[in-house]
Protein backbone atom coordinates (compact mmCIF):
# COMPACT_ATOMS: atom_id res chain seq x y z
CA UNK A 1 0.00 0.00 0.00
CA UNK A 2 1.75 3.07 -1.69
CA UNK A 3 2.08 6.08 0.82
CA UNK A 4 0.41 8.99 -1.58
CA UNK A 5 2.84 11.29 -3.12
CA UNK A 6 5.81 8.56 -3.77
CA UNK A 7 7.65 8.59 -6.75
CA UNK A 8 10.12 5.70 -7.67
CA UNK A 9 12.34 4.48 -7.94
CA UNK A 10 13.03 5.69 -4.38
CA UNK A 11 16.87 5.51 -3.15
CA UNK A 12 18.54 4.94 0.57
CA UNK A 13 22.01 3.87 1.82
CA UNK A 14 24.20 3.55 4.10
CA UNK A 15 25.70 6.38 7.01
CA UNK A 16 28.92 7.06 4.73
CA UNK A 17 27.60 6.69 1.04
CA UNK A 18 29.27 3.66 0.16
CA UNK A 19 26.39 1.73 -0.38
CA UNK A 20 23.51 3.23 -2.58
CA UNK A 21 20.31 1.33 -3.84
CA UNK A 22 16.99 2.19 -5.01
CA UNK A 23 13.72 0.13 -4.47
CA UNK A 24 12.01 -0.04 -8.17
CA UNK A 25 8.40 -0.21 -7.02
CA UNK A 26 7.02 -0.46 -3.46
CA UNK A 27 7.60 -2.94 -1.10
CA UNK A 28 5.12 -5.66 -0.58
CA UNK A 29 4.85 -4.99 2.75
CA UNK A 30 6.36 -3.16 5.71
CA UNK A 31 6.69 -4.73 9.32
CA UNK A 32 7.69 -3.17 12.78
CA UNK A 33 9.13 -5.92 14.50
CA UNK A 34 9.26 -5.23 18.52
CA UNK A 35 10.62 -8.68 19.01
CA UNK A 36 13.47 -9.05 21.44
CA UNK A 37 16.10 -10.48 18.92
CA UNK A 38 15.39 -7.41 16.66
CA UNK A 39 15.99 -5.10 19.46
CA UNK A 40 19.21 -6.50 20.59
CA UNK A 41 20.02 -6.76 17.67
CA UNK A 42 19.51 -3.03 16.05
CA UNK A 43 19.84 -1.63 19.80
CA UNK A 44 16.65 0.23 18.62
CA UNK A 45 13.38 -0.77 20.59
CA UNK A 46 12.07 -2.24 17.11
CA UNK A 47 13.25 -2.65 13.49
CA UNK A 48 10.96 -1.58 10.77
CA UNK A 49 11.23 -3.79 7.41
CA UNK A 50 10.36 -3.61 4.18
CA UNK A 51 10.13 -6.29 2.02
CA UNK A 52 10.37 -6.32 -1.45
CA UNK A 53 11.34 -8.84 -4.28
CA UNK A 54 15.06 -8.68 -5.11
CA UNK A 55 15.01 -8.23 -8.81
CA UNK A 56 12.87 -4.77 -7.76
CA UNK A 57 15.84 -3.47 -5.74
CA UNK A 58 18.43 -2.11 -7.54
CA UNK A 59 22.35 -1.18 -6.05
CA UNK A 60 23.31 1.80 -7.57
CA UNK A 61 27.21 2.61 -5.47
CA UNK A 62 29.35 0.45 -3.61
CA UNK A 63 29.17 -3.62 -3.04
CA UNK A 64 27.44 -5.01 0.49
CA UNK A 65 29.39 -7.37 2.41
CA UNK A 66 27.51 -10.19 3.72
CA UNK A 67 27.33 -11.38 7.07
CA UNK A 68 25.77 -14.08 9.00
CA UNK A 69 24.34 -13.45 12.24
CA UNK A 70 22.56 -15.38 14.80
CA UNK A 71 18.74 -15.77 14.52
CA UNK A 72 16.28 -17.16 17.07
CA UNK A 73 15.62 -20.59 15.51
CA UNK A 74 19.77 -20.87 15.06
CA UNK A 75 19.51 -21.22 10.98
CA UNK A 76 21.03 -17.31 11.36
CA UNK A 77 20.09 -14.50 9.23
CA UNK A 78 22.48 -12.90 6.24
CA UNK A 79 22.84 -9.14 6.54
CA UNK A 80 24.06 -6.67 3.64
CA UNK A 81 26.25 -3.72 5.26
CA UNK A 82 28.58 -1.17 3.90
CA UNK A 83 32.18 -2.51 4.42
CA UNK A 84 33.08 0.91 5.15
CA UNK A 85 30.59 2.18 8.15
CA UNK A 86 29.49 -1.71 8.53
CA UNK A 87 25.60 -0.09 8.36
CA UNK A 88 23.02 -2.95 7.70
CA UNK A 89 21.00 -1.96 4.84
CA UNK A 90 19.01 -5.01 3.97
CA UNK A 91 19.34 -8.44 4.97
CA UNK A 92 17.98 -12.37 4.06
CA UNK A 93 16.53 -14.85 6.51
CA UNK A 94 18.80 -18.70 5.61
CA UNK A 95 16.67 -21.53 4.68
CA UNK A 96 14.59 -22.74 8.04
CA UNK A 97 14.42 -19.03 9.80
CA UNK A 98 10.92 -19.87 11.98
CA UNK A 99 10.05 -16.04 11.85
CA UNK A 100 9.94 -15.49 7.70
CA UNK A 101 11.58 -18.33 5.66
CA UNK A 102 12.55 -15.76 3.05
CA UNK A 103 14.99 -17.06 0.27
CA UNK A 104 17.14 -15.07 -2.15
CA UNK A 105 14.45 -13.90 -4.15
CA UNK A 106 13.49 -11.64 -1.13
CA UNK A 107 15.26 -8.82 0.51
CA UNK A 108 14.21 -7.29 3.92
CA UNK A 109 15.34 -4.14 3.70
CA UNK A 110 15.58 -1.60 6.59
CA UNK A 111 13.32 1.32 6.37
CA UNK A 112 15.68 3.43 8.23
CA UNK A 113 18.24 3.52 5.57
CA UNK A 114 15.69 5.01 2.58
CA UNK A 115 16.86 8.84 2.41
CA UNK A 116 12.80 9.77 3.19
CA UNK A 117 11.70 6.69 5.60
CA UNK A 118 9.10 8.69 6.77
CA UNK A 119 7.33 8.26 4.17
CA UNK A 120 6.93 4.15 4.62
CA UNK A 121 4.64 3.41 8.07
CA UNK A 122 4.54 -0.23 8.77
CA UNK A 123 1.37 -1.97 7.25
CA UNK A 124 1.15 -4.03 10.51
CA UNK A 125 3.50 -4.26 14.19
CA UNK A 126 4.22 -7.63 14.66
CA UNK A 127 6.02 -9.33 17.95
CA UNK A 128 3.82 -6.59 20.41
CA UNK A 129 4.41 -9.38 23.23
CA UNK A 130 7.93 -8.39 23.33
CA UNK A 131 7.36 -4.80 22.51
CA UNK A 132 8.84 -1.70 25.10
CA UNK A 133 5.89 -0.98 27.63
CA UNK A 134 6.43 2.73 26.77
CA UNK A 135 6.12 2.72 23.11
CA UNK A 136 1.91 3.51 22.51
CA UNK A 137 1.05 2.08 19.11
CA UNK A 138 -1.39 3.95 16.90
CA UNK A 139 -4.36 2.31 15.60
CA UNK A 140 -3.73 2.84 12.09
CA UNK A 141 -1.87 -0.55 11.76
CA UNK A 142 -2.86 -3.68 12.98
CA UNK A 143 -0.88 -5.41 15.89
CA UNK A 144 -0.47 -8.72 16.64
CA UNK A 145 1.19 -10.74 19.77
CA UNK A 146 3.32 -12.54 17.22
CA UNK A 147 4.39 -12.92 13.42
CA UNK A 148 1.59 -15.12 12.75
CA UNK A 149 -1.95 -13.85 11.56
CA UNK A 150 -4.39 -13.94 8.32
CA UNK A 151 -2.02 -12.71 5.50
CA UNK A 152 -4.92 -11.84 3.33
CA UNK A 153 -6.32 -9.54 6.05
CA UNK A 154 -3.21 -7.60 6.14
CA UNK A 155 -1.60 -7.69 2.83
CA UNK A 156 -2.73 -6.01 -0.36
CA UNK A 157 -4.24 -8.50 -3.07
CA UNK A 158 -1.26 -7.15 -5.50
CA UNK A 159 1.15 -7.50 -2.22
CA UNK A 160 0.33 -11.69 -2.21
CA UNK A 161 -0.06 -12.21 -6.20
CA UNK A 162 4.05 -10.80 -5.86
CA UNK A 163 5.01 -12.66 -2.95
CA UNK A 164 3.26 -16.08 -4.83
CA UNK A 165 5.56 -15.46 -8.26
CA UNK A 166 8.41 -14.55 -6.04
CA UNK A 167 7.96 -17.93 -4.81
CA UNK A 168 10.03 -17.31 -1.48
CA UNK A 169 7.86 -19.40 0.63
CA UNK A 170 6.31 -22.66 1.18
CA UNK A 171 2.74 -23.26 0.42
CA UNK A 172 2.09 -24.02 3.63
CA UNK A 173 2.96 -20.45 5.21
C-alpha cells in the first residue's frame, strides 16, 4: 500500500555513502518488529522492514558485504552492510528461519536507511508481546502478539499475487 505522493524508484544507503540502492516499485509490505532479537540486535526498541522482491531493488554505489548473524531458531540470518561504516541496509533470513523463511528472491530491507523513511509506516506491528511498555502504538496498523496472523487480512491483493511469483515461501505459510 503506496504512501500517496511517492515517486520511484526511491533511493537509501548507508551512514557514509558507500552503499547506494533504489527500491524499483514499493515494497510488498512493511513490518515493525518489537521482538526481542530485533531489538538486541539493532539496539533500537524495534526494526521496521520492508520487504520487497530482489530483482525490484536495484544497487546503484558500492558492493554489500555479507554477514551471517545469529537468529532465534539458530539457521542465522544474512545481513548486507557497507564494508566501510558496517551499516546494515538489507538483509535475508537462511533456509529454516521460523520467523519469515525468506529465500534469495526476497530482501528485507531496513526502512531506516531510505533517504525519506518517513514516508513508509509499517502496514502491521508484529512481535507486540515483546514490545517496550512505553512505546503507545497507533491504531492505524494492525498489531499482533506474534508474526503469525491472516495474511490476506493484512496484505494487499497485489502485495500476495508478488510474494506467490516470487515464490520465497512454502505453500504451507
Amino acid at each position: 500500500m503506496a504512501p500517496q505522493g511517492v515517486a520511484y524508484p526511491i533511493e537509501g544507503g548507508c551512514v557514509c555513502g558507500g552503499v547506494r540502492y533504489s527500491m524499483t516499485t514499493e515494497p510488498m509490505i512493511v513490518h515493525c518488529c518489537h521482538c526481542r532479537w530485533c531489538q538486541r540486535e539493532t539496539g533500537a526498541s524495534f526494526a521496521l522492514h520492508a520487504m520487497i522482491e530482489t530483482e525490484r531493488l536495484k544497487l546503484l554505489k558500492g558492493e554489500p558485504e555479507w554477514t551471517t548473524v545469529p537468529s532465534a531458531s539458530g539457521a542465522g540470518q544474512r545481513m548486507a552492510r557497507c564494508p566501510t561504516c558496517k551499516t546494515a541496509v538489507w538483509s535475508v533470513y537462511n533456509a529454516g528461519e521460523i520467523r519469515a523463511r525468506v529465500k534469495d528472491s526476497i530482501r528485507i530491507v531496513d526502512v531506516g536507511t531510505l533517504d525519506n523513511p518517513d514516508s513508509w509506516p509499517p502496514n502491521a506491528h508484529v512481535w507486540i508481546s515483546d514490545k517496550q511498555p512505553w512505546i503507545i502504538l497507533s491504531d492505524k496498523s494492525p498489531a499482533f502478539q506474534d508474526d503469525q496472523y491472516v495474511r490476506e487480512e493484512v496484505w494487499s491483493k497485489e502485495s500476495l499475487e508478488r510474494r506467490r511469483k516470487a515464490g520465497a515461501f512454502s505453500e504451507d505459510e
